[in-house]
Structures are given as structure tokens and as C-alpha cells.
N, C-alpha and C. Protein backbone atom coordinates (compact mmCIF):
# COMPACT_ATOMS: atom_id res chain seq x y z
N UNK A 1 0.85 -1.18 0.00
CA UNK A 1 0.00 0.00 0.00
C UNK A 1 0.89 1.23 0.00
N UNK A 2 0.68 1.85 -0.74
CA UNK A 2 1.03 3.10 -0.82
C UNK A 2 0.60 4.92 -0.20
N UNK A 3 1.45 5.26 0.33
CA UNK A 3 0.97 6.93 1.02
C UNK A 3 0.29 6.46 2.34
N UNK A 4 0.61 5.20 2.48
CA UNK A 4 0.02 5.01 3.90
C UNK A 4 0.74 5.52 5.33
N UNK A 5 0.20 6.04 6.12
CA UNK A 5 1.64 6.36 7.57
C UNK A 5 1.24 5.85 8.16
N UNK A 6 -0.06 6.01 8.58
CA UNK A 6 -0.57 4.65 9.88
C UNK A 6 -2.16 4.54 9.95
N UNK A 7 -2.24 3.54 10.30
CA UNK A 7 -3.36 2.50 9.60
C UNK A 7 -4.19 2.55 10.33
N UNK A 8 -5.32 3.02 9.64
CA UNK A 8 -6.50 3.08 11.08
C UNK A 8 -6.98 2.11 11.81
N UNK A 9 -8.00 2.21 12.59
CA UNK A 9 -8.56 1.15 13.38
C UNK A 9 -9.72 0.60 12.34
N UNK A 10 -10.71 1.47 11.24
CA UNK A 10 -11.15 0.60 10.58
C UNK A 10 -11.21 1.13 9.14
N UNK A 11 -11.32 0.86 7.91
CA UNK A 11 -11.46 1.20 6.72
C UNK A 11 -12.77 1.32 6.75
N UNK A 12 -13.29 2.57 6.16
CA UNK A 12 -15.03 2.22 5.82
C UNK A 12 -15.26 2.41 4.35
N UNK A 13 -14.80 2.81 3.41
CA UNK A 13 -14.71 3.17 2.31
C UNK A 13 -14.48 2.35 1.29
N UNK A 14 -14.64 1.66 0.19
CA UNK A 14 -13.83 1.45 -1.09
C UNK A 14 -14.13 1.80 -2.15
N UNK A 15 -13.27 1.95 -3.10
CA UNK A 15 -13.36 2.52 -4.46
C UNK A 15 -12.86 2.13 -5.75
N UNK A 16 -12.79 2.85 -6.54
CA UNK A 16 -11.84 2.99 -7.87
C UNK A 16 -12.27 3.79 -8.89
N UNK A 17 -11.21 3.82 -9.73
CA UNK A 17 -11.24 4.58 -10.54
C UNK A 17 -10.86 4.31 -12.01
N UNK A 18 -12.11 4.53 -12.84
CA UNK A 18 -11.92 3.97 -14.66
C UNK A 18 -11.92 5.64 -14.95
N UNK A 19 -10.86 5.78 -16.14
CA UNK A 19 -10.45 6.74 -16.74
C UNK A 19 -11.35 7.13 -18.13
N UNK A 20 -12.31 6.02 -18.30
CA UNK A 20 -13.12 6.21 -19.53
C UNK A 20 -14.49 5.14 -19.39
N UNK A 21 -15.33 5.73 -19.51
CA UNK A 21 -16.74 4.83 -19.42
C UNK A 21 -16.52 3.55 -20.42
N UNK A 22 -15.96 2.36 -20.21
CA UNK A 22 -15.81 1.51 -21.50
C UNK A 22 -16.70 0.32 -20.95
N UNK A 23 -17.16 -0.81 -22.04
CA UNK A 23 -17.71 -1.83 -21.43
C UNK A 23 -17.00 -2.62 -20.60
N UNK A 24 -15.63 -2.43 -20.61
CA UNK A 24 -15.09 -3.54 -20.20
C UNK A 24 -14.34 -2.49 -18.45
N UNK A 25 -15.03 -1.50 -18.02
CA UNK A 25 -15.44 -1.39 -16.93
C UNK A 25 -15.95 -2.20 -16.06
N UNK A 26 -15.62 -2.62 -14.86
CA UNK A 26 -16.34 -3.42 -13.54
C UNK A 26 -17.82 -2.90 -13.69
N UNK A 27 -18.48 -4.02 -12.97
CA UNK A 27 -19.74 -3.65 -12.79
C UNK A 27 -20.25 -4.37 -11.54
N UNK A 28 -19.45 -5.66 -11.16
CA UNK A 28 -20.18 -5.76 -10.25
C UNK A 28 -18.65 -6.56 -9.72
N UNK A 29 -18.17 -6.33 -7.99
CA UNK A 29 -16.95 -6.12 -7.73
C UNK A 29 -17.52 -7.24 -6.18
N UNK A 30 -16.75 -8.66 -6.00
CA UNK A 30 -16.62 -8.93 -4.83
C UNK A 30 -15.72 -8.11 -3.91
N UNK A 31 -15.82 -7.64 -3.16
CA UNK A 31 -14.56 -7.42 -2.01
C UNK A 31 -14.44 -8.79 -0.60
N UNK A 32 -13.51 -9.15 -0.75
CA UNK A 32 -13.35 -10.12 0.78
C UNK A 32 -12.48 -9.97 1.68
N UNK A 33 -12.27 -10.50 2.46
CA UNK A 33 -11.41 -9.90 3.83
C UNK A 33 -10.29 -11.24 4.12
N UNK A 34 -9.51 -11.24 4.72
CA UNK A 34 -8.96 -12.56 5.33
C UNK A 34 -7.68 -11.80 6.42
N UNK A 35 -7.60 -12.78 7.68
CA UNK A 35 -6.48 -12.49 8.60
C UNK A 35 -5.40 -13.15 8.23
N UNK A 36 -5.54 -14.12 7.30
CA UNK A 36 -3.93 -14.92 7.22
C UNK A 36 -3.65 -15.06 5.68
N UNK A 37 -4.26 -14.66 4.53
CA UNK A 37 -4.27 -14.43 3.34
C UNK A 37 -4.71 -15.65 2.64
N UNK A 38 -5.38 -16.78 3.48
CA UNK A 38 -5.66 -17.79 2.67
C UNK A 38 -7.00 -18.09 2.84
N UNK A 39 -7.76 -17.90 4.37
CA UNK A 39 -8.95 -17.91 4.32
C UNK A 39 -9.98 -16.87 4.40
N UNK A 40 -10.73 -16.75 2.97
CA UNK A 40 -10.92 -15.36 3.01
C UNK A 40 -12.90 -15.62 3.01
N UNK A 41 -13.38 -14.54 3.36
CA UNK A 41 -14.83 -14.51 3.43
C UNK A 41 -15.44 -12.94 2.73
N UNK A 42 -16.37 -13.37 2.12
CA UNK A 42 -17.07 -12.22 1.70
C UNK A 42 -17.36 -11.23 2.59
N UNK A 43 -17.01 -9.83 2.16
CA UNK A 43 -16.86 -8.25 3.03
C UNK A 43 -18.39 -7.90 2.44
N UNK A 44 -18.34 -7.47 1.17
CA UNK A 44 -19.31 -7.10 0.39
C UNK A 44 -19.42 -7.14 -1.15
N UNK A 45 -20.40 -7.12 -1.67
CA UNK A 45 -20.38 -7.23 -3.03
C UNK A 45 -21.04 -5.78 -3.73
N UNK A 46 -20.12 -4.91 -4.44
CA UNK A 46 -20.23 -3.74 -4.90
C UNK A 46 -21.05 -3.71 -6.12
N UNK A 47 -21.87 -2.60 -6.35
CA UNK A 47 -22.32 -2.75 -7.97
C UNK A 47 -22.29 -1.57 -8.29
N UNK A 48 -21.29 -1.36 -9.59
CA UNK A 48 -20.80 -0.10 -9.74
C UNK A 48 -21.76 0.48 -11.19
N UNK A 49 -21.74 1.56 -11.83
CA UNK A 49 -21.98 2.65 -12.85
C UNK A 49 -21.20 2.29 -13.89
N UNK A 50 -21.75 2.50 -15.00
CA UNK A 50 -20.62 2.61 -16.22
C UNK A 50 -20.71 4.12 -16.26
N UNK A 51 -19.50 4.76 -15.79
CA UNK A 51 -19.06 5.76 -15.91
C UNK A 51 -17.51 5.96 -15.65
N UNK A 52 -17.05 7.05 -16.43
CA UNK A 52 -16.09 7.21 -15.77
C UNK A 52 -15.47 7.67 -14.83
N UNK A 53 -14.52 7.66 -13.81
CA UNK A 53 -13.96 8.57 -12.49
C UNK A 53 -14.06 7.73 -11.60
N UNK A 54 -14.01 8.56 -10.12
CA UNK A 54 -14.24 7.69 -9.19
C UNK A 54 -15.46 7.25 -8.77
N UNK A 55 -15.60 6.01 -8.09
CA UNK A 55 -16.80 5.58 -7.38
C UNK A 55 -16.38 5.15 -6.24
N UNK A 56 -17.12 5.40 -5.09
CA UNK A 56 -16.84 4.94 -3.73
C UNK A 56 -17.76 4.52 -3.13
N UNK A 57 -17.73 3.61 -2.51
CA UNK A 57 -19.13 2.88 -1.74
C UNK A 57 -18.35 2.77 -0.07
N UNK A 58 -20.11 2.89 0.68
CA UNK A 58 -19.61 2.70 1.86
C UNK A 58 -19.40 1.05 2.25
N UNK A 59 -18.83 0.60 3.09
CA UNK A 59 -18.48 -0.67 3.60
C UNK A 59 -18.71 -0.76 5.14
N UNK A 60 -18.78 -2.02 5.33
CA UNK A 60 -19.14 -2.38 6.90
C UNK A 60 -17.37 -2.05 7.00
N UNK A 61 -17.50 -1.43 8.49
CA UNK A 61 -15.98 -1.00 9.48
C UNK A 61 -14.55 -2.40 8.87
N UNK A 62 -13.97 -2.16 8.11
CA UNK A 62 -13.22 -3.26 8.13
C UNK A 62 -11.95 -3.50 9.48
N UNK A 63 -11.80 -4.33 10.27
CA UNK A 63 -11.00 -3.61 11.22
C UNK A 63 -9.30 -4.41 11.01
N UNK A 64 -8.54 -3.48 11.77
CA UNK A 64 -6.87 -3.83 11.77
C UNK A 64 -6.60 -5.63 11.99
N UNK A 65 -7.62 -6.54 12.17
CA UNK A 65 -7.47 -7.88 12.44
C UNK A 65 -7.16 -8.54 11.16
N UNK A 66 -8.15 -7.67 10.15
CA UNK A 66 -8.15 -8.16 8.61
C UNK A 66 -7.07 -7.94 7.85
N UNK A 67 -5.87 -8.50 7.18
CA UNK A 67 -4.53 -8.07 7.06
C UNK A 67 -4.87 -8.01 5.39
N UNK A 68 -5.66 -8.87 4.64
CA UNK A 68 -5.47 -8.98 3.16
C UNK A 68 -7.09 -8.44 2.78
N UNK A 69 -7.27 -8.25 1.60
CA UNK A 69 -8.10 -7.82 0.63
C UNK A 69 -7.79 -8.40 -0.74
N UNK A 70 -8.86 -9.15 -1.12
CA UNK A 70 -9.12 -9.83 -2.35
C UNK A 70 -10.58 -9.34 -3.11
N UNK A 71 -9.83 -8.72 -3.92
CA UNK A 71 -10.81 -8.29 -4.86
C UNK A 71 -11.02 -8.78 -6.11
N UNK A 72 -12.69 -9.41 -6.34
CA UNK A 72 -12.71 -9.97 -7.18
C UNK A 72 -13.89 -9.46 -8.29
N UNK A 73 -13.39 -9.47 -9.50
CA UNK A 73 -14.54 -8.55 -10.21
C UNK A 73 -15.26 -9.34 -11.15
N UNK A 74 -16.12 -9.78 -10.78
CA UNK A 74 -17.19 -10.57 -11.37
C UNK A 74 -18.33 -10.49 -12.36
N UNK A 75 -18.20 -9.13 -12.74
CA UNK A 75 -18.64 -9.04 -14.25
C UNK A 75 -17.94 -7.40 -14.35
N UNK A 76 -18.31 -7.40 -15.72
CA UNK A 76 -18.42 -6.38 -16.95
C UNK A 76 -19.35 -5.75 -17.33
N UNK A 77 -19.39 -4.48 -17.90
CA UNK A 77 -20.59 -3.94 -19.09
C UNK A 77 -20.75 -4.43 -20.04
N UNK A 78 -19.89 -5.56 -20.27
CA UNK A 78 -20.40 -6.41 -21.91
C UNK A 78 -18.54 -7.52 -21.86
N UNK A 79 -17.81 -6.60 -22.07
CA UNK A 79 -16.08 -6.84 -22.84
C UNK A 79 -15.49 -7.92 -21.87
N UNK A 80 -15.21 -8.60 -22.54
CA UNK A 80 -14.31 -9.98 -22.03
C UNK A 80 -13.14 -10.06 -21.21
N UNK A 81 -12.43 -8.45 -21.13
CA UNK A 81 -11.57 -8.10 -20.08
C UNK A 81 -12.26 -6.74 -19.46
N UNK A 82 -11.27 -7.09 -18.33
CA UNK A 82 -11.88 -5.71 -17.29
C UNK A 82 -10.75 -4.45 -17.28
N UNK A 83 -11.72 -3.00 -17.10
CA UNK A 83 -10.73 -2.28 -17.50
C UNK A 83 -9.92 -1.42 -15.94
N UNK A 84 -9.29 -1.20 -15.14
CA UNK A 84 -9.46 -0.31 -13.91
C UNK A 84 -7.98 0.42 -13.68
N UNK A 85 -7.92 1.35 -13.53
CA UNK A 85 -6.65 2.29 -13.16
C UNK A 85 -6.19 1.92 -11.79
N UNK A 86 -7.15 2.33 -10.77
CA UNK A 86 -6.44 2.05 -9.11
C UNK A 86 -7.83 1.92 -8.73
N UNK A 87 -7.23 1.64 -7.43
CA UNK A 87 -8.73 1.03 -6.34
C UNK A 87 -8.27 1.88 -4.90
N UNK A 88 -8.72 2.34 -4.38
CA UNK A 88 -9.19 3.13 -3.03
C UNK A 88 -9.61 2.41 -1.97
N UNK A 89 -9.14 2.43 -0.54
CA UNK A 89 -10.05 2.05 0.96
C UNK A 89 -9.55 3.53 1.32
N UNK A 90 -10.27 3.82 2.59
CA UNK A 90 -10.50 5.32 2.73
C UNK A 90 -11.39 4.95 4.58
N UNK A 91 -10.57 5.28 5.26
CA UNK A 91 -10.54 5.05 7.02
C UNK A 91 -12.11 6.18 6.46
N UNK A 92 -12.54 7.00 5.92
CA UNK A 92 -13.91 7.21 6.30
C UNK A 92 -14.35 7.98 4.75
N UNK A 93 -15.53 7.68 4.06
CA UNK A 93 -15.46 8.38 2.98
C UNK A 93 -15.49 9.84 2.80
N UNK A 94 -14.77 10.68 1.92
CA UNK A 94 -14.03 11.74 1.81
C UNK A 94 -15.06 12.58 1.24
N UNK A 95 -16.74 11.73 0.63
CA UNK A 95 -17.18 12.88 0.12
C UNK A 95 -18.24 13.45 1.01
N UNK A 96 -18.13 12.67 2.47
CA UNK A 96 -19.12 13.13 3.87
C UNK A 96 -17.97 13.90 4.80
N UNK A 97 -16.64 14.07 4.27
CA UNK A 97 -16.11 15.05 4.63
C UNK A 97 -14.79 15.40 3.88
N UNK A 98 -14.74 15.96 3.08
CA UNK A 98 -13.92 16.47 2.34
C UNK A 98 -12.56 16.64 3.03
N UNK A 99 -12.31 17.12 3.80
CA UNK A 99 -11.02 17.12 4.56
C UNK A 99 -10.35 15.99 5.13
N UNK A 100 -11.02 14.98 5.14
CA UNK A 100 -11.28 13.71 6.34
C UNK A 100 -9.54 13.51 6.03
N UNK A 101 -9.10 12.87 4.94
CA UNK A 101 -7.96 12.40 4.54
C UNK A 101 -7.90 11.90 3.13
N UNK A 102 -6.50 11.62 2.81
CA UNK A 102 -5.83 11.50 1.28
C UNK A 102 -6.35 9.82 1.33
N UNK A 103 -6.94 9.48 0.40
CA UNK A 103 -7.17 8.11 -0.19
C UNK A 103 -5.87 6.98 -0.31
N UNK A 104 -5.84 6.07 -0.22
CA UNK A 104 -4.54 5.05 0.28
C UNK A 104 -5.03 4.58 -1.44
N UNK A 105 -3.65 4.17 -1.93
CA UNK A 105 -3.84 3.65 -3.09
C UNK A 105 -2.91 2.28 -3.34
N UNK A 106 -3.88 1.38 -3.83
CA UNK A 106 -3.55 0.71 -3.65
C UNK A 106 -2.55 0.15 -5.11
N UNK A 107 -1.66 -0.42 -5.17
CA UNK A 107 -0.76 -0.25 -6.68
C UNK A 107 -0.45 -1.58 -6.76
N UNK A 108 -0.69 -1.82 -8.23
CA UNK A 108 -0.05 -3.35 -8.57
C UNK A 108 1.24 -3.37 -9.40
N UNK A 109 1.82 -4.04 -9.46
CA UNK A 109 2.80 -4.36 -10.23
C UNK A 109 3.06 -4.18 -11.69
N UNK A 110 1.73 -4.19 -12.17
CA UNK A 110 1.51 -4.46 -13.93
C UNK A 110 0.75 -3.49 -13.96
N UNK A 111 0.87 -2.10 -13.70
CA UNK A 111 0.74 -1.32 -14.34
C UNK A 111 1.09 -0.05 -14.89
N UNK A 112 0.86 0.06 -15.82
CA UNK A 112 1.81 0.54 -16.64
C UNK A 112 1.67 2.30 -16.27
N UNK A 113 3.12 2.71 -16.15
CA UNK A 113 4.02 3.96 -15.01
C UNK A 113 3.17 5.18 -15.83
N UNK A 114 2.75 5.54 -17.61
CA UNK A 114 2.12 5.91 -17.80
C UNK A 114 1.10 6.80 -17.42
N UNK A 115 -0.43 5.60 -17.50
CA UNK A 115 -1.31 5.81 -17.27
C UNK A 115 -2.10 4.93 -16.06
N UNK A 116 -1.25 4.26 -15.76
CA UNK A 116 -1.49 3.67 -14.97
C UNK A 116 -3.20 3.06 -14.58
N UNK A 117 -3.01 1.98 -16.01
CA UNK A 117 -4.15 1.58 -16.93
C UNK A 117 -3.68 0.41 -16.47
N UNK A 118 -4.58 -0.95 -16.07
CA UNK A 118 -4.91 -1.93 -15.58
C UNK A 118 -5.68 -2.54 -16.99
N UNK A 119 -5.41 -3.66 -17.54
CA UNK A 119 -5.95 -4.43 -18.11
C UNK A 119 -6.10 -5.67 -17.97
N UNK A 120 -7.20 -6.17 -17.40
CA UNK A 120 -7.45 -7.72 -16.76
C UNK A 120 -7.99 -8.77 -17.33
N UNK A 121 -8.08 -9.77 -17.21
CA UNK A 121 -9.11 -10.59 -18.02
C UNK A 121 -9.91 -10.65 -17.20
N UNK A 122 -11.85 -10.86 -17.46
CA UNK A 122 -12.48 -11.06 -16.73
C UNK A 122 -12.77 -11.65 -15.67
N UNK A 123 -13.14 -11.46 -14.86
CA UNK A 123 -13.31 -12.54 -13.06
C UNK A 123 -11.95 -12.31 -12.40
N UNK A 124 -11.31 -11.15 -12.91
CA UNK A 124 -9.84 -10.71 -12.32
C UNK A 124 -10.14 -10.75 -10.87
N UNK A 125 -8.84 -11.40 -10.09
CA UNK A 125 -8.61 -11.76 -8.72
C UNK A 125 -7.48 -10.66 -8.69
N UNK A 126 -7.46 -9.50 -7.19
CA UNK A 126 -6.56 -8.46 -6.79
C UNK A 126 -6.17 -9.30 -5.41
N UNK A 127 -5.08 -9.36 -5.50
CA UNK A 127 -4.60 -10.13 -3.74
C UNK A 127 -4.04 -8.47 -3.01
N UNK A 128 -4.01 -8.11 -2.11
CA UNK A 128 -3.50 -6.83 -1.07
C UNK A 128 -3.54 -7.21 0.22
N UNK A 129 -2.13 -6.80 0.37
CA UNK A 129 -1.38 -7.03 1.77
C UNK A 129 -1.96 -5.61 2.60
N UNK A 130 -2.45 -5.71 3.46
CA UNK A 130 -3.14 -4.42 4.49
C UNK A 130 -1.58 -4.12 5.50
N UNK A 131 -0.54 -5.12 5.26
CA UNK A 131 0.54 -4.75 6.23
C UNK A 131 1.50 -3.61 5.97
């Protein structure tokens, strides 16, 4: 995780962000939780907009016990891969208080320094270390 300094007691927030309304935008997003990175249980299941920018949904309190986040995106607007720039948790959402704090971002490996454009194949699995 990135821009993180110290880690709250709970995440309530998650997000992301598509740079262009395309079909191959998320549409409907598992999030799950796990303490040891192998047994993981459903957090919530998101259903997002075809639009572009950010979207943020609220979430049940995730708390400091939960070390990983697996995100799994389980459909599309139509396109056989999924499209996503970055993904967001947010200790409280930012648009019930604007000042609250800077969004933690979360960064993968494969993407490209650019635009930092994510191209997945569908039912894409995100593994994240909360440590």
C-alpha cells in the first residue's frame, strides 16, 4: 500500500477509478477480507456505474485484524476483459467530509508507469497485503 503512515482502526470506504466509461469497466466487484491471506470470506459485493472517475461505496468498518483484501470482479458492461486504473479504501469516505484524509492507493505491479491503466481478463482476482 502506498501513502500510507498509519493504519487506522477501521477502513469504511472502497473505491476505484476507470479513466473512460468503456464496457469492459467493472460492474459488479466482490470485495473479501482474510487475517492470514488464505482464508478469506465475503466483506461485500459492490455494484458499480458505467461511468467514468471515481466511485466509492460505503463498507461495513473493516477492522486492523483483517490483514489482506481480495478483490474480485465478477462481471463487466459487456467486454471480455476488465478495464481499472487504481482502487481506493478510505478510514472514512471523503465525500461526507472532504477534509477527512488523502485516499490510500492501492498499486499493482503491472501497471503501466504511464497511465497507470490496468488491463485484466475477466473474473480478475486483486490479492492486497493491508501490512
Amino acid at each position: 500500500m502506498s501513502n500510507q503512515i498509519k493504519r487506522p482502526v477501521f477502513y469504511k470506504c472502497f473505491g476505484f477509478y476507470c479513466w473512460h466509461d468503456y464496457p469492459s469497466n467493472p460492474s459488479i466487484i466482490e470485495l473479501l477480507a482474510s487475517t492470514d491471506g488464505n482464508n478469506f470470506i465475503t466483506w461485500t459485493v459492490i455494484h458499480a456505474e458505467l461511468r467514468a472517475g471515481v466511485q466509492l461505496f460505503q463498507i461495513d468498518p473493516l477492522a486492523t485484524r483483517y490483514n489482506f483484501l481480495k478483490i474480485v470482479i465478477k462481471e463487466t458492461f459487456g467486454a471480455s476483459k476488465t478495464y481499472l486504473n487504481q482502487v481506493f479504501l478510505f478510514e472514512e469516505n471523503p465525500l461526507n467530509n472532504i477534509a477527512s484524509s488523502e485516499p490510500i492507493s492501492l498499486a499493482d505491479s503491472h501497471v503501466n508507469s504511464q497511465t497507470k491503466q490496468k488491463v485484466l481478463s475477466k473474473h480478475s482476482i486483486i490479492i492486497i497485503s493491508l501490512n
